[in-house]
PDB file of N, CA and C in Angstrom:
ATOM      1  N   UNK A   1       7.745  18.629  23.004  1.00  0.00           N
ATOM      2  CA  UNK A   1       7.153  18.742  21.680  1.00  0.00           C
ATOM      3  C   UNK A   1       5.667  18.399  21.782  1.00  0.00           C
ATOM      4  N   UNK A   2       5.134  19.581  21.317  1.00  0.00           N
ATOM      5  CA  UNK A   2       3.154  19.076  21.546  1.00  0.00           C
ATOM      6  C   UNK A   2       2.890  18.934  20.321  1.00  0.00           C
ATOM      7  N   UNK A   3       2.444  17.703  19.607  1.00  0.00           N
ATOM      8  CA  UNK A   3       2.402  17.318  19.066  1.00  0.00           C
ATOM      9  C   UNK A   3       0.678  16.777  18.652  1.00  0.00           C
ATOM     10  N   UNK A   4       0.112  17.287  19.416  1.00  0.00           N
ATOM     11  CA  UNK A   4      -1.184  16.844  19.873  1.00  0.00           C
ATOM     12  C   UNK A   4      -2.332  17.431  19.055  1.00  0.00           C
ATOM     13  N   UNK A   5      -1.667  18.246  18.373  1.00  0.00           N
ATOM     14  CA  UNK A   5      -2.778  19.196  17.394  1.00  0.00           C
ATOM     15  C   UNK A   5      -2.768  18.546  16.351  1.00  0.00           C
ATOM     16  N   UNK A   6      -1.811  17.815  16.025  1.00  0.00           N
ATOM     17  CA  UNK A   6      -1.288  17.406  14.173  1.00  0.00           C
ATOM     18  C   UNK A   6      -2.270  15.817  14.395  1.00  0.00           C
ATOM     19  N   UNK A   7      -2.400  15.077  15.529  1.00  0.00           N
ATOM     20  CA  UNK A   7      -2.935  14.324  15.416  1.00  0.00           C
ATOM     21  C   UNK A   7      -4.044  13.469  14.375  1.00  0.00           C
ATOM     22  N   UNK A   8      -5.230  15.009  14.868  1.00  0.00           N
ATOM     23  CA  UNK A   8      -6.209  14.890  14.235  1.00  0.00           C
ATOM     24  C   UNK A   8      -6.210  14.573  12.354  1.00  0.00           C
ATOM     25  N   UNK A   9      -4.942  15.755  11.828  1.00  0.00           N
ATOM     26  CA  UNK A   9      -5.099  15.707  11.118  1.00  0.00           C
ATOM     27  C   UNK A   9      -4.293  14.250  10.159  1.00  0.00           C
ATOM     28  N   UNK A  10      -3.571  13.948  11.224  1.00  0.00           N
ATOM     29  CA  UNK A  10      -2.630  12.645  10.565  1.00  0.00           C
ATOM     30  C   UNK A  10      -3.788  11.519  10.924  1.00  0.00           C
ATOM     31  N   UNK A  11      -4.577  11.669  11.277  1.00  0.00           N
ATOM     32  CA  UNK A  11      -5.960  10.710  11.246  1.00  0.00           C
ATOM     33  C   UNK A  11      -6.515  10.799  10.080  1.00  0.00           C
ATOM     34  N   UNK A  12      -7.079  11.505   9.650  1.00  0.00           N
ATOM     35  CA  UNK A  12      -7.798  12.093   8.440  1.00  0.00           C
ATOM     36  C   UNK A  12      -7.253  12.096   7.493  1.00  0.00           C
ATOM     37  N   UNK A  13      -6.093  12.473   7.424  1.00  0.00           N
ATOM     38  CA  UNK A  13      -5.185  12.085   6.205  1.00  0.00           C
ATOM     39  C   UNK A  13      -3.691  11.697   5.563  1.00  0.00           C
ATOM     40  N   UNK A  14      -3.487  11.220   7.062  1.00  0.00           N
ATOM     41  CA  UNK A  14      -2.133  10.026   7.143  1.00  0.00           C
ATOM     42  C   UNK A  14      -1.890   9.057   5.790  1.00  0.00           C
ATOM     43  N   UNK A  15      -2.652   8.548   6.312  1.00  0.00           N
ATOM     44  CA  UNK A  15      -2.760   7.474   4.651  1.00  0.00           C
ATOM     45  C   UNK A  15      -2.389   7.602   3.562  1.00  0.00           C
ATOM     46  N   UNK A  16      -3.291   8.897   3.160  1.00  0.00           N
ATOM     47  CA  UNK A  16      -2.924   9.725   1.908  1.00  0.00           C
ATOM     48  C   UNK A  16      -1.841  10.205   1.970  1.00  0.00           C
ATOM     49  N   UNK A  17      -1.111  10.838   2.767  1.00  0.00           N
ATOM     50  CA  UNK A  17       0.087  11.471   2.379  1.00  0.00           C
ATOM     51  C   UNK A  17       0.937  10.709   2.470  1.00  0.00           C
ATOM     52  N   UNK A  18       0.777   9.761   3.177  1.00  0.00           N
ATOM     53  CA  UNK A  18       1.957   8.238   3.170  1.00  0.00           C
ATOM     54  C   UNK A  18       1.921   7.340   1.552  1.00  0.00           C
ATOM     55  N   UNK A  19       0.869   7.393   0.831  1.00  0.00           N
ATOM     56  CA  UNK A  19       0.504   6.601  -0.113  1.00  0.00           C
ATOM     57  C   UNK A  19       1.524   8.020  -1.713  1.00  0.00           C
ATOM     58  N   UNK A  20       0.864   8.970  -0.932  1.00  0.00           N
ATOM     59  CA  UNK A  20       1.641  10.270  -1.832  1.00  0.00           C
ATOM     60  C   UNK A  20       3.135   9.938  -2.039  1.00  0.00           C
ATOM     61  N   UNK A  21       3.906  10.139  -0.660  1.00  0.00           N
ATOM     62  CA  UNK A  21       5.080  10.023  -1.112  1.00  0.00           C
ATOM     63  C   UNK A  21       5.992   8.591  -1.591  1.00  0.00           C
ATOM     64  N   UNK A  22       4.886   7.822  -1.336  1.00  0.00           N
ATOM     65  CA  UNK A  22       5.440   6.480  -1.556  1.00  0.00           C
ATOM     66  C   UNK A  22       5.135   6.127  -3.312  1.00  0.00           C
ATOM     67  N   UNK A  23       4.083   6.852  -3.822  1.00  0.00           N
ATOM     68  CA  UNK A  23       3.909   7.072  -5.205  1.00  0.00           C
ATOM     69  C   UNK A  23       4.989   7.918  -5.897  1.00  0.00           C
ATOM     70  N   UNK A  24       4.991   8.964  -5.616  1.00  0.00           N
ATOM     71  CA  UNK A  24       5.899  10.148  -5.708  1.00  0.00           C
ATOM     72  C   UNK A  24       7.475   9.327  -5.699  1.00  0.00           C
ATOM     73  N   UNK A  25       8.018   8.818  -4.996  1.00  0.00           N
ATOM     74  CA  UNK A  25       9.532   7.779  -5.208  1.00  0.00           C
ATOM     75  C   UNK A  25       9.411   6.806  -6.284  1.00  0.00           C
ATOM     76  N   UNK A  26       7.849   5.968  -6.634  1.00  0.00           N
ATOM     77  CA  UNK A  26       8.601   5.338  -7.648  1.00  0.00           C
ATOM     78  C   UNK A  26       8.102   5.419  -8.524  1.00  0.00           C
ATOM     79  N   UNK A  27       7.796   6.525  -8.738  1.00  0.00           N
ATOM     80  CA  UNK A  27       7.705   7.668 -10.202  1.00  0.00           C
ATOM     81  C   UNK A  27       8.793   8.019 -10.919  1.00  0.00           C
ATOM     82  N   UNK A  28       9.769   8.508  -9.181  1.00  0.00           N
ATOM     83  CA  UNK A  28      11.070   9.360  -9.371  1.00  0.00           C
ATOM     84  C   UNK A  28      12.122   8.595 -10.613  1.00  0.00           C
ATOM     85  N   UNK A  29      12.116   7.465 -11.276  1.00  0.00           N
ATOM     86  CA  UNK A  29      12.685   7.095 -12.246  1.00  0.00           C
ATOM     87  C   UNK A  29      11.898   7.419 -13.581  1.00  0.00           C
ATOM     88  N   UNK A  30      11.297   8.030 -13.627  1.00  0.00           N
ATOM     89  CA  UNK A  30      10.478   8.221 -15.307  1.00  0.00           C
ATOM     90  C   UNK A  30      10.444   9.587 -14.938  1.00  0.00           C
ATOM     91  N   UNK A  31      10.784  10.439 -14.109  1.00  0.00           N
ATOM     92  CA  UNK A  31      11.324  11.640 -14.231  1.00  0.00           C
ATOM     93  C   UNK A  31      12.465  11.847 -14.404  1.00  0.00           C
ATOM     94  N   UNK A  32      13.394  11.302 -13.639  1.00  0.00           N
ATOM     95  CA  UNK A  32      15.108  10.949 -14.121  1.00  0.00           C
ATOM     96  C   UNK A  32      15.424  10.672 -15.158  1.00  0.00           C
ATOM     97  N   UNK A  33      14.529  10.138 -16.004  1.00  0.00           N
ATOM     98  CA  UNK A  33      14.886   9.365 -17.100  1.00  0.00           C
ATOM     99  C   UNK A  33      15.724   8.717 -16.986  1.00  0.00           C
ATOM    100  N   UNK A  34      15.581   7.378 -15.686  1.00  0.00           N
ATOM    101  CA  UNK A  34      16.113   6.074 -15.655  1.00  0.00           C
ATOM    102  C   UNK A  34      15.508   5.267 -16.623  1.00  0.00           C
ATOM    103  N   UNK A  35      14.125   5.425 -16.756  1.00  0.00           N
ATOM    104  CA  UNK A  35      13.416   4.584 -17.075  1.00  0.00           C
ATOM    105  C   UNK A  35      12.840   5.394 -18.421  1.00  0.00           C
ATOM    106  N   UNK A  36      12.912   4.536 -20.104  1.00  0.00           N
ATOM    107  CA  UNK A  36      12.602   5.814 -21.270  1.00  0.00           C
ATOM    108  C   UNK A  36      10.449   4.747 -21.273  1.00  0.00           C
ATOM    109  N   UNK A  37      10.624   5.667 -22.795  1.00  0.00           N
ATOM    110  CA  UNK A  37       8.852   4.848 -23.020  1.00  0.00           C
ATOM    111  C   UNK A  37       9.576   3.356 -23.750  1.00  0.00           C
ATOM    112  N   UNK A  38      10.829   3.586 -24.232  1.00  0.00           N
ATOM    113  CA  UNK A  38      10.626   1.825 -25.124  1.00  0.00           C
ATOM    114  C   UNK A  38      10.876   1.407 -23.838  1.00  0.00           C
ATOM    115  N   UNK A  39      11.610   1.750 -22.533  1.00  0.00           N
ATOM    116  CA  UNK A  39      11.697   0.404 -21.552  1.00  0.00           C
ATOM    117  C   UNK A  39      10.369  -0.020 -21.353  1.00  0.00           C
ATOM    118  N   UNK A  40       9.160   1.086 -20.993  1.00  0.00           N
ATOM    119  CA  UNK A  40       7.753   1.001 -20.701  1.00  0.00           C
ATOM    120  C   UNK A  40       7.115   0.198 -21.802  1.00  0.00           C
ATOM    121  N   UNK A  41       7.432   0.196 -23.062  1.00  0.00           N
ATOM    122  CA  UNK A  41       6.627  -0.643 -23.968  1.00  0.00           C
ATOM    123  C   UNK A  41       7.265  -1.729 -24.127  1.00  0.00           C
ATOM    124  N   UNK A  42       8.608  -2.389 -24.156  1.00  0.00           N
ATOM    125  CA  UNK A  42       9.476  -3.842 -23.595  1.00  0.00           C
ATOM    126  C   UNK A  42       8.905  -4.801 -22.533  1.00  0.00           C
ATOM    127  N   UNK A  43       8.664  -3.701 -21.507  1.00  0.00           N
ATOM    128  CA  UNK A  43       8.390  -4.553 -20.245  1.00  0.00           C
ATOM    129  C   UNK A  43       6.970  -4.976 -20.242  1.00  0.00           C
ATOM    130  N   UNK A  44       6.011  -4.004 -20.990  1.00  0.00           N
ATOM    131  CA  UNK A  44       4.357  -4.149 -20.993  1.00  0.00           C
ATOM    132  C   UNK A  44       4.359  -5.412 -21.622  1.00  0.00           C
ATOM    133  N   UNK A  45       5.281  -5.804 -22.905  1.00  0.00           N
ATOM    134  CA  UNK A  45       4.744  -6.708 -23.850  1.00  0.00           C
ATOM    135  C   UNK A  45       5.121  -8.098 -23.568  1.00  0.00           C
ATOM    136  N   UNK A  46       6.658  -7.622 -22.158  1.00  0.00           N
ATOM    137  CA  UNK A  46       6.604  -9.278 -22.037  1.00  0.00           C
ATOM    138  C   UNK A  46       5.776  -9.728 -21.033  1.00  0.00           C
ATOM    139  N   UNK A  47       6.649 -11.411 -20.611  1.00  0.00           N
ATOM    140  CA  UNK A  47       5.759 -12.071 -19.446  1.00  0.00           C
ATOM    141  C   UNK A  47       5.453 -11.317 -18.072  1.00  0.00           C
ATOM    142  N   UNK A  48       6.706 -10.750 -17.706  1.00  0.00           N
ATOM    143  CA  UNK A  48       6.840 -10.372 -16.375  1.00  0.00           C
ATOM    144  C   UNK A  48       6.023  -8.913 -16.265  1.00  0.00           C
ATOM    145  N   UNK A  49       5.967  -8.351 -17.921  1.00  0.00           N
ATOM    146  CA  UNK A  49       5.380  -6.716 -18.085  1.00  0.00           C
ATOM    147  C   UNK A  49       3.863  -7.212 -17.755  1.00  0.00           C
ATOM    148  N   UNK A  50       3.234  -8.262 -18.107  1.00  0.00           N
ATOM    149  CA  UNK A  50       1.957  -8.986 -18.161  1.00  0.00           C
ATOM    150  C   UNK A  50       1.564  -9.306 -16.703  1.00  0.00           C
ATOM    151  N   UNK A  51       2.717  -9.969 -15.784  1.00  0.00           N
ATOM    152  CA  UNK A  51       2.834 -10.078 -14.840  1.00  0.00           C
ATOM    153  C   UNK A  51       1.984  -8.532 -13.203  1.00  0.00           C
ATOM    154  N   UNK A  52       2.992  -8.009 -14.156  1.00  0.00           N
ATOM    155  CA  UNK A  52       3.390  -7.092 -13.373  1.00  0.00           C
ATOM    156  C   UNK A  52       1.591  -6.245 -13.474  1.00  0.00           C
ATOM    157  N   UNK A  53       1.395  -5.990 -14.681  1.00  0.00           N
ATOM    158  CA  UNK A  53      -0.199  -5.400 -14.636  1.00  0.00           C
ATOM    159  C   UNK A  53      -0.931  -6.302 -13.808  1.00  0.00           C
ATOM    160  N   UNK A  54      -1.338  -7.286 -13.844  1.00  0.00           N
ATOM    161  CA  UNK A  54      -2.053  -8.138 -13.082  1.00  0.00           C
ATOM    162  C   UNK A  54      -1.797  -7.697 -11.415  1.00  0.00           C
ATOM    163  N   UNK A  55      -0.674  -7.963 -11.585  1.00  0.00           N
ATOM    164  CA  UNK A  55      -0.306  -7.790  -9.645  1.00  0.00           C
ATOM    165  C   UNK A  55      -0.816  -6.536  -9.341  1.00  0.00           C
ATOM    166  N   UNK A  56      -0.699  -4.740  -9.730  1.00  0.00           N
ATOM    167  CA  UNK A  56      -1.227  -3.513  -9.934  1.00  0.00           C
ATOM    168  C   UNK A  56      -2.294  -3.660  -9.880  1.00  0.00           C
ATOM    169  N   UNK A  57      -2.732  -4.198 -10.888  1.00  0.00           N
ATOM    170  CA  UNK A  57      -4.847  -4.261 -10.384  1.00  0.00           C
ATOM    171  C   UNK A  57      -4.695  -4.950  -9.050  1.00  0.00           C
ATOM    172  N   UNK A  58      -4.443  -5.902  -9.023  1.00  0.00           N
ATOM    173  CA  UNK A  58      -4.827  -6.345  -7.825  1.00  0.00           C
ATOM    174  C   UNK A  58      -4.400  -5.818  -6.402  1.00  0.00           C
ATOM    175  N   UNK A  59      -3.261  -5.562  -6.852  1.00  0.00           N
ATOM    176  CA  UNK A  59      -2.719  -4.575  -5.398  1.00  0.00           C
ATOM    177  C   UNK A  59      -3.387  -3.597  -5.228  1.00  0.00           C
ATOM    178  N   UNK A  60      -3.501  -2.461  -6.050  1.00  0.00           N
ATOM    179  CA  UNK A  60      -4.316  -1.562  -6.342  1.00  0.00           C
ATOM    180  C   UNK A  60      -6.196  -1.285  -5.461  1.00  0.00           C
ATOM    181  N   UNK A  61      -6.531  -2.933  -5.898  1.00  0.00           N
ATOM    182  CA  UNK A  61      -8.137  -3.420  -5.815  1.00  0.00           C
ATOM    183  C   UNK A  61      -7.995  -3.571  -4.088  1.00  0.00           C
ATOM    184  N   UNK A  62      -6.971  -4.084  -3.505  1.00  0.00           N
ATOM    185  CA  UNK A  62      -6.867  -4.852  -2.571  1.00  0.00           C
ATOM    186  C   UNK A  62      -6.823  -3.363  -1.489  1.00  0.00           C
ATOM    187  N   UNK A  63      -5.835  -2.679  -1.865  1.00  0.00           N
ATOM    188  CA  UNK A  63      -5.075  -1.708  -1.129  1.00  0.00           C
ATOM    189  C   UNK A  63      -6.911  -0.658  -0.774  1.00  0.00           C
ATOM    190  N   UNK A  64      -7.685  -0.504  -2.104  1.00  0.00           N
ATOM    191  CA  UNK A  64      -8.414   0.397  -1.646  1.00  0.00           C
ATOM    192  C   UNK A  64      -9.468  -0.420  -0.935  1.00  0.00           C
ATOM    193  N   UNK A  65      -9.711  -1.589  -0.965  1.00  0.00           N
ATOM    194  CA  UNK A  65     -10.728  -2.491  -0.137  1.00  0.00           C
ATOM    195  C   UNK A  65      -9.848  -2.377   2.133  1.00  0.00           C
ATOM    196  N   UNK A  66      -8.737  -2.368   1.288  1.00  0.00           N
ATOM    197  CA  UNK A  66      -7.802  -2.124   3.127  1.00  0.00           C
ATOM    198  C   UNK A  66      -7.828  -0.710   3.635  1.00  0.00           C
ATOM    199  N   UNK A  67      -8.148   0.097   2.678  1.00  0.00           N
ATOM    200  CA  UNK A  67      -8.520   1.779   3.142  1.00  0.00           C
ATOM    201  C   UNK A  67     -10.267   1.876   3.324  1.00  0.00           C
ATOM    202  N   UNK A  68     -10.847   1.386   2.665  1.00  0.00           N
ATOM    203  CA  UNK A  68     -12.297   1.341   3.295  1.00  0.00           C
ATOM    204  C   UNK A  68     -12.409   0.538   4.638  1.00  0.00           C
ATOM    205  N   UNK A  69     -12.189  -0.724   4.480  1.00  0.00           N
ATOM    206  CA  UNK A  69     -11.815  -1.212   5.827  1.00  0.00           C
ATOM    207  C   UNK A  69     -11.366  -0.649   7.338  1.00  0.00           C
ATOM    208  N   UNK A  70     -10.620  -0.063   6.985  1.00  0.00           N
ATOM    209  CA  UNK A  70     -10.045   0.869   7.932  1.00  0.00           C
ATOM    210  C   UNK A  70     -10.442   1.755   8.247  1.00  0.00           C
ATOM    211  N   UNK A  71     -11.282   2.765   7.850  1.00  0.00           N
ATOM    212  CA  UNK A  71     -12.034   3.533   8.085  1.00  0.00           C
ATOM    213  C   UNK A  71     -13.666   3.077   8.512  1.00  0.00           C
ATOM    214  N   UNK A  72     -13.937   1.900   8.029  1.00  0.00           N
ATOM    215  CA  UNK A  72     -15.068   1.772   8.294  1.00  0.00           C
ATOM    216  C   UNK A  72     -14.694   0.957   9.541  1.00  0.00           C
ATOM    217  N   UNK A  73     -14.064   0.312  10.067  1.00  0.00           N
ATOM    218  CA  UNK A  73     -13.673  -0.967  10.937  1.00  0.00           C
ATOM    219  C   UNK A  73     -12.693  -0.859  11.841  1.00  0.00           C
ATOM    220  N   UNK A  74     -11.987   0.511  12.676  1.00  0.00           N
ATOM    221  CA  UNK A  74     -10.593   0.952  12.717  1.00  0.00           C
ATOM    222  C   UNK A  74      -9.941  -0.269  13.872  1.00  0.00           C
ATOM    223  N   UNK A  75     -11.044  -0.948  14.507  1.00  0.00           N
ATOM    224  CA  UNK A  75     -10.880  -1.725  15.075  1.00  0.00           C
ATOM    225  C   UNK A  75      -9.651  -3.118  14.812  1.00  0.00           C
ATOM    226  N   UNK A  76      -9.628  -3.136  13.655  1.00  0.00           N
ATOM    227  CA  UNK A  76      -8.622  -3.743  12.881  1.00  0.00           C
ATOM    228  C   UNK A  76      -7.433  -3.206  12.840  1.00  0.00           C
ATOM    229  N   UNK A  77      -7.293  -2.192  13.395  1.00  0.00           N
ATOM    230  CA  UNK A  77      -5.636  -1.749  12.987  1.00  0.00           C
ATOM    231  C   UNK A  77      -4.350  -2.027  13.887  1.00  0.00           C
ATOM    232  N   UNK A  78      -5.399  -2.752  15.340  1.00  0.00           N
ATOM    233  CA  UNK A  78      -4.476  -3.182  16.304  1.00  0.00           C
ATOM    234  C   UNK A  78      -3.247  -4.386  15.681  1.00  0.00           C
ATOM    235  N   UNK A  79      -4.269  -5.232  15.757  1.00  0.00           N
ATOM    236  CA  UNK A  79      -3.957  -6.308  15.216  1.00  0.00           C
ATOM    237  C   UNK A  79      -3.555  -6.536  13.514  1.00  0.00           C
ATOM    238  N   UNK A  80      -3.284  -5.353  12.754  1.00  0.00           N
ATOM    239  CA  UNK A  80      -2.644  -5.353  11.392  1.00  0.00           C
ATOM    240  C   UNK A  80      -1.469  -5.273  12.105  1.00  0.00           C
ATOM    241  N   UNK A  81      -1.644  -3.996  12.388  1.00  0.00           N
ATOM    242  CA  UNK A  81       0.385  -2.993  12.642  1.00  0.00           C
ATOM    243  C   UNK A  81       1.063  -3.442  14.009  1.00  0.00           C
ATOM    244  N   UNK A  82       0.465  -4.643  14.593  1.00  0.00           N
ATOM    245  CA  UNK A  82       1.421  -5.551  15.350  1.00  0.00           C
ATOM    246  C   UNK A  82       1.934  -6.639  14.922  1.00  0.00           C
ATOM    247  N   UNK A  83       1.211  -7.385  13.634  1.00  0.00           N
ATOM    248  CA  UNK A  83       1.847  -8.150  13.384  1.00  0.00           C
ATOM    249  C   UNK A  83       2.775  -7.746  11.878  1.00  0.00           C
ATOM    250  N   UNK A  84       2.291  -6.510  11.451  1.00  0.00           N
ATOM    251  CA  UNK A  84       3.603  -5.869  10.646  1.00  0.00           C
ATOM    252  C   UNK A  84       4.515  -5.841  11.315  1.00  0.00           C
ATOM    253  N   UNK A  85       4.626  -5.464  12.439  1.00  0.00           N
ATOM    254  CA  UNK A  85       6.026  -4.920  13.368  1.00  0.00           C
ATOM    255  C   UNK A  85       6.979  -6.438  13.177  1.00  0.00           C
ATOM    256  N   UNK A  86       5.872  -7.395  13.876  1.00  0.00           N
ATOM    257  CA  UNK A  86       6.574  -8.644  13.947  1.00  0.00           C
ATOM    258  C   UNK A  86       7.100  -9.236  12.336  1.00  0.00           C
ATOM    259  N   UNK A  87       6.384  -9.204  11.158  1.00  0.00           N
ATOM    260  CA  UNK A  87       7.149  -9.417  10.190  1.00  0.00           C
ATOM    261  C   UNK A  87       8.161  -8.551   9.425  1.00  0.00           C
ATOM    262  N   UNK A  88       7.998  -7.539   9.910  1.00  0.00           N
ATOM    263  CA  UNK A  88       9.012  -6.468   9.648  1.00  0.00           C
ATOM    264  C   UNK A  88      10.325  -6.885  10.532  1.00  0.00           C
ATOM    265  N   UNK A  89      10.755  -6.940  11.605  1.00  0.00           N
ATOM    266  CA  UNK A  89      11.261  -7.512  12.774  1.00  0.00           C
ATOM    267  C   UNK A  89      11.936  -8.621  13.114  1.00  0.00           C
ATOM    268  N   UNK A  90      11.175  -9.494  12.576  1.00  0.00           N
ATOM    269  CA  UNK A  90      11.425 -11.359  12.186  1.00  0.00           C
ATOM    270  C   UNK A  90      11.737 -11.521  10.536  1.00  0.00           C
ATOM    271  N   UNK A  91      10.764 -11.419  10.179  1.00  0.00           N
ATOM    272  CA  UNK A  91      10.872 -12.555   8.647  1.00  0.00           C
ATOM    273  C   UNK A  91      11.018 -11.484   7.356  1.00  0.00           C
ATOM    274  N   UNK A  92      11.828 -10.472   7.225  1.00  0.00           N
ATOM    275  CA  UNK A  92      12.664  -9.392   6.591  1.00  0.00           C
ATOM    276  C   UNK A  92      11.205  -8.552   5.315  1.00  0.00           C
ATOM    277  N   UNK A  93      10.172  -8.186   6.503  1.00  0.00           N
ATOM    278  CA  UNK A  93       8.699  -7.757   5.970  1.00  0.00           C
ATOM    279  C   UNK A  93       8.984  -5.900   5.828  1.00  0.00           C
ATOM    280  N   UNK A  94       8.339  -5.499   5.343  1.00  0.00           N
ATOM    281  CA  UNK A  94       8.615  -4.315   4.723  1.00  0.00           C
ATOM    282  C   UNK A  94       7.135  -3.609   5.187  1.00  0.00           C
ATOM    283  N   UNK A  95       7.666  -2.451   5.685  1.00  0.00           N
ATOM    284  CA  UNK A  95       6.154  -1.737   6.289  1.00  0.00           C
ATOM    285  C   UNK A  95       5.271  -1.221   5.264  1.00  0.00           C
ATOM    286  N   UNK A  96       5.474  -1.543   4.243  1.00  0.00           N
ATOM    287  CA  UNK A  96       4.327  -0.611   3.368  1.00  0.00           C
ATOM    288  C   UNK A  96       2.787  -1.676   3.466  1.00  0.00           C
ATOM    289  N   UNK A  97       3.410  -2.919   4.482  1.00  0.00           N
ATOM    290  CA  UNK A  97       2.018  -3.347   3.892  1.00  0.00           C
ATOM    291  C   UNK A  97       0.980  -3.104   5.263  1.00  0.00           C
ATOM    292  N   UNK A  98       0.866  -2.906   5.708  1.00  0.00           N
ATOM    293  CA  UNK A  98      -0.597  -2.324   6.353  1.00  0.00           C
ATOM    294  C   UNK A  98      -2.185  -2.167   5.440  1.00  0.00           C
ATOM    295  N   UNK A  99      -1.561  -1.456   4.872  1.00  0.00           N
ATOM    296  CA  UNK A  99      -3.180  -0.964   3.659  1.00  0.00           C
ATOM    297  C   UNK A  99      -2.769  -2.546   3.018  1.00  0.00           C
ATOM    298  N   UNK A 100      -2.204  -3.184   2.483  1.00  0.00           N
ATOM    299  CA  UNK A 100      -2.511  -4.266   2.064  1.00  0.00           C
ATOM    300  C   UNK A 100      -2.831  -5.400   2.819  1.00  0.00           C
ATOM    301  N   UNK A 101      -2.483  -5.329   3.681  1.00  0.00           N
ATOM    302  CA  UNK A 101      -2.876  -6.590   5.281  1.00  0.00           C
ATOM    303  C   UNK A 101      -4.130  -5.874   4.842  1.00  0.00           C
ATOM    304  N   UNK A 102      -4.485  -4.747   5.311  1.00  0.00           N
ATOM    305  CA  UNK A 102      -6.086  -4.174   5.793  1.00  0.00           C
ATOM    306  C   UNK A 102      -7.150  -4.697   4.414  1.00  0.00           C
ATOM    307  N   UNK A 103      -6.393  -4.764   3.545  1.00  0.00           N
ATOM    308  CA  UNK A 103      -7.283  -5.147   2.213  1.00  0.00           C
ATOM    309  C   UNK A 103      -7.356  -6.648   1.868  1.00  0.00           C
ATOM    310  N   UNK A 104      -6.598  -7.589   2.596  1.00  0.00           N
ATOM    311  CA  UNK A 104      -6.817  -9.086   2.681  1.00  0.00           C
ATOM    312  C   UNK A 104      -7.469  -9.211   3.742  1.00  0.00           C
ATOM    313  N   UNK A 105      -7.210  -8.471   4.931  1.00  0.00           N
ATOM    314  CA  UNK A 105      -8.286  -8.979   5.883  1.00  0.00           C
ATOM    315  C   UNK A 105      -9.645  -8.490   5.621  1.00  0.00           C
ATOM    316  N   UNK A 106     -10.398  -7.118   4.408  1.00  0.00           N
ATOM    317  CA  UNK A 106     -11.143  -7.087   3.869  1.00  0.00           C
ATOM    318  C   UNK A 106     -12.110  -8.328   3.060  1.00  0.00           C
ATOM    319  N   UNK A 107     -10.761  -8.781   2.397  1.00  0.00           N
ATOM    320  CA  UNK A 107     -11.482  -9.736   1.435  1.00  0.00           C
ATOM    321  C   UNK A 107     -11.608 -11.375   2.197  1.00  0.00           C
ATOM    322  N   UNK A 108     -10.734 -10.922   3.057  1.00  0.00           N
ATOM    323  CA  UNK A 108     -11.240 -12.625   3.773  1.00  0.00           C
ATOM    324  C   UNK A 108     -12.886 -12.139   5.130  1.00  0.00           C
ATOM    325  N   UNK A 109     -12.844 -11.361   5.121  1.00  0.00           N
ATOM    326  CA  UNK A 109     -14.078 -10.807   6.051  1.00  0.00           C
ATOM    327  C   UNK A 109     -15.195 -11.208   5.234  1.00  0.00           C
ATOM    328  N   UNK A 110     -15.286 -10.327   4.146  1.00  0.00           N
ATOM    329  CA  UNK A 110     -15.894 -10.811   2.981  1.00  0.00           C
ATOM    330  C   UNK A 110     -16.319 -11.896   2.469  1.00  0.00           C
ATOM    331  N   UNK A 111     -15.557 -13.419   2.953  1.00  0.00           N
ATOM    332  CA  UNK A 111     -15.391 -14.454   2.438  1.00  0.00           C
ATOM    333  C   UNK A 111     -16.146 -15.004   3.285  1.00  0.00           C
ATOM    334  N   UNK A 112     -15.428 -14.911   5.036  1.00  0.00           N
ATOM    335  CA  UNK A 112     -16.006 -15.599   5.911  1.00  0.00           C
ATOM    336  C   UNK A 112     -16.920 -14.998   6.987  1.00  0.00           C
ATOM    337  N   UNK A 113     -17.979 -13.827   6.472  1.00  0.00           N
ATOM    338  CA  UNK A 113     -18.555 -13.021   7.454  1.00  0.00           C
ATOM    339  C   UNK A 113     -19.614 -12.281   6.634  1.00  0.00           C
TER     340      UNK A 113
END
């Protein structure tokens, strides 16, 4: 399998299409209509709906500070997606976070550099 052509382009725009379908799934309940607008206006108004916006900006803020990062710095990606492996592996870590590792080690660069 040569695989060697697609490379380039899963460089350039890996990310994005990983961030696509990972948007695209948890959408997939407000298309199902698992989820109606009063659940959406219930959950906005309580604590955890309050909650939950806060964490979005910030994930959100964080995630695109770990995609500039990464592109500007790729040097960093050794040392993200090895120690994802290891918390993925060990301590029951979930791979989506890369762009978010990449966006704390943004903001601590930031802090201490």
């Amino acid at each position: 399998m040569n695989f060697d052509q697609f490379y380039p382009l899963l460089e350039r725009r890996g990310i994005e299409l990983g961030l696509l379908f990972l948007t695209v799934s948890l959408l997939t309940p407000f298309a199902t209509g698992k989820i109606t607008p009063h659940d959406i206006i219930h959950t906005l108004i309580s604590p955890i709906g309050l909650f939950a916006i806060v964490g979005g900006l910030l994930g959100a803020y964080l995630n695109g500070q770990g995609i500039d990062l990464v592109k500007l710095r790729p040097e960093v990606i050794p040392g993200i997606l090895i120690v994802v492996v290891v918390s993925v592996s060990f301590f029951g870590g979930v791979s989506v976070g890369p762009v978010m590792a990449a966006g704390i080690t943004a903001i601590l660069l930031s802090i201490f550099f």
